[in-house]
Protein backbone atom coordinates (compact mmCIF):
# COMPACT_ATOMS: atom_id res chain seq x y z
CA UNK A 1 -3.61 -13.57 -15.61
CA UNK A 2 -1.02 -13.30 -18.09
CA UNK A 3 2.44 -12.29 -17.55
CA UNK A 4 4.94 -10.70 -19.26
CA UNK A 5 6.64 -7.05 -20.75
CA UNK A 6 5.00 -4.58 -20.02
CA UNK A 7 3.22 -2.88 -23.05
CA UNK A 8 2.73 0.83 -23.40
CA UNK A 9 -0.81 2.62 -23.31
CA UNK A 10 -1.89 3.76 -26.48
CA UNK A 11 -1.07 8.04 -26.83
CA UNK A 12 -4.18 10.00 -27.15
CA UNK A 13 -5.23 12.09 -29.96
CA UNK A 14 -7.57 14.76 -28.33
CA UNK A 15 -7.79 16.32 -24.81
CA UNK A 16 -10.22 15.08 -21.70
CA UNK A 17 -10.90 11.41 -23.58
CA UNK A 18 -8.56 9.64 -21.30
CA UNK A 19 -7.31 10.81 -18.14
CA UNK A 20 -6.06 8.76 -15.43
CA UNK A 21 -6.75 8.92 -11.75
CA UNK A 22 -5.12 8.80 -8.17
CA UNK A 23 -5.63 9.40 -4.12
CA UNK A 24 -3.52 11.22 -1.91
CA UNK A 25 -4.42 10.16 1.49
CA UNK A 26 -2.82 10.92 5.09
CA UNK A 27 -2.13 14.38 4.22
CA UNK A 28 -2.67 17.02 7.37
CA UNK A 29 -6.31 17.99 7.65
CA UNK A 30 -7.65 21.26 6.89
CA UNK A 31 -9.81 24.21 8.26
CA UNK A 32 -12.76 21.81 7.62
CA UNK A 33 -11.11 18.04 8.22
CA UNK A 34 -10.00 17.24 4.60
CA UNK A 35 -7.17 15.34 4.60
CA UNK A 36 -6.94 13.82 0.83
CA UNK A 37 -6.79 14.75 -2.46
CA UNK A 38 -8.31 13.10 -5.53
CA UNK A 39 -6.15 13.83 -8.56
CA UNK A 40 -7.17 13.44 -11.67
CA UNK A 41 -5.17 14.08 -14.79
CA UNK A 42 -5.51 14.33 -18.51
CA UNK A 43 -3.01 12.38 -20.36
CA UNK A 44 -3.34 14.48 -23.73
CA UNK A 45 -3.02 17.87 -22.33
CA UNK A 46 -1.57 16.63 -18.53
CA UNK A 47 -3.87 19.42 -17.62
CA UNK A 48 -5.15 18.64 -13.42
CA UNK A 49 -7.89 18.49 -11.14
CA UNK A 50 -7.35 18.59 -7.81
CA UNK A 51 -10.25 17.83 -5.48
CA UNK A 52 -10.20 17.62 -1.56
CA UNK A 53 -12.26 15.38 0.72
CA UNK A 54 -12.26 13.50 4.06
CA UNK A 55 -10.78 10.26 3.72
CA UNK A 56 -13.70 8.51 5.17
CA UNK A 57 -16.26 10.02 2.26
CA UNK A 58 -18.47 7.23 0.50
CA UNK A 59 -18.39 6.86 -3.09
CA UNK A 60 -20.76 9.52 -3.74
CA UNK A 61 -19.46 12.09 -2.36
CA UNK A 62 -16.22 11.97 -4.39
CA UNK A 63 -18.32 10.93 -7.51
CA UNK A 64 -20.44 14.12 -7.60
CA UNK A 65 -18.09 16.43 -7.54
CA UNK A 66 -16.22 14.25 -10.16
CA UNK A 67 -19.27 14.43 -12.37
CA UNK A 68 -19.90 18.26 -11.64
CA UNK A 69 -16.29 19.09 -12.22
CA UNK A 70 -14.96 17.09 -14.65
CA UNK A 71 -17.41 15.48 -16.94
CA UNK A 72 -19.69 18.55 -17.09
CA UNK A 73 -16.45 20.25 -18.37
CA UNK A 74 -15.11 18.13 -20.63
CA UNK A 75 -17.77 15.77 -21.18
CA UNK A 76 -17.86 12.28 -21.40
CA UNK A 77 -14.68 10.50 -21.13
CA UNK A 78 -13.24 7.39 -23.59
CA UNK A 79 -11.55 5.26 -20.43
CA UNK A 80 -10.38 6.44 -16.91
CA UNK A 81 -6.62 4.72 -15.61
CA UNK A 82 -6.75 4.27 -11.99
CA UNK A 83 -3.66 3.81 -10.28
CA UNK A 84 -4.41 1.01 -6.99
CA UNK A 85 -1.69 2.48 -5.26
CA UNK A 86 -1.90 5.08 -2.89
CA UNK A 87 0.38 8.00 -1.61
CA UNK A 88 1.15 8.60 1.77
CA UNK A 89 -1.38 6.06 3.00
């Protein structure tokens, strides 16, 4: 691993081909026990999704509603930033 200066991602030209992608965990559960959110954010447009789950879900579960959601709105995406850090975990 190489280190160094940080270099900055290259700016998109068109909406919904690169979005990045974060948890919120720890929040307060709701009516029916969710207590994170998976965020998930253009970075042409900034425009949002916001999906809830239980924190304990299994892949699947947060990858078909991704897939129903997202990519059957905006189709296939170019490359997906995922932040390792977490909020409120």
């Amino acid at each position: 691993m190489s280190y160094g200066l940080y270099t900055p991602l290259p700016i998109p030209k068109e909406p919904w081909v690169n979005i990045s992608m974060n948890f919120i965990l720890g929040l307060p559960k709701l009516r029916k026990g969710r207590d994170s959110i998976f965020v998930i954010v253009d970075r042409f447009s900034k425009m949002t999704h916001f999906m809830s789950y239980h924190k304990t879900n299994d892949v699947m579960n947060i990858a078909n509603p991704f897939f129903r959601d997202v990519v059957w709105l905006h189709g296939v995406l170019r490359s997906i930033m995922y932040n390792q850090d977490s909020f409120l975990s």
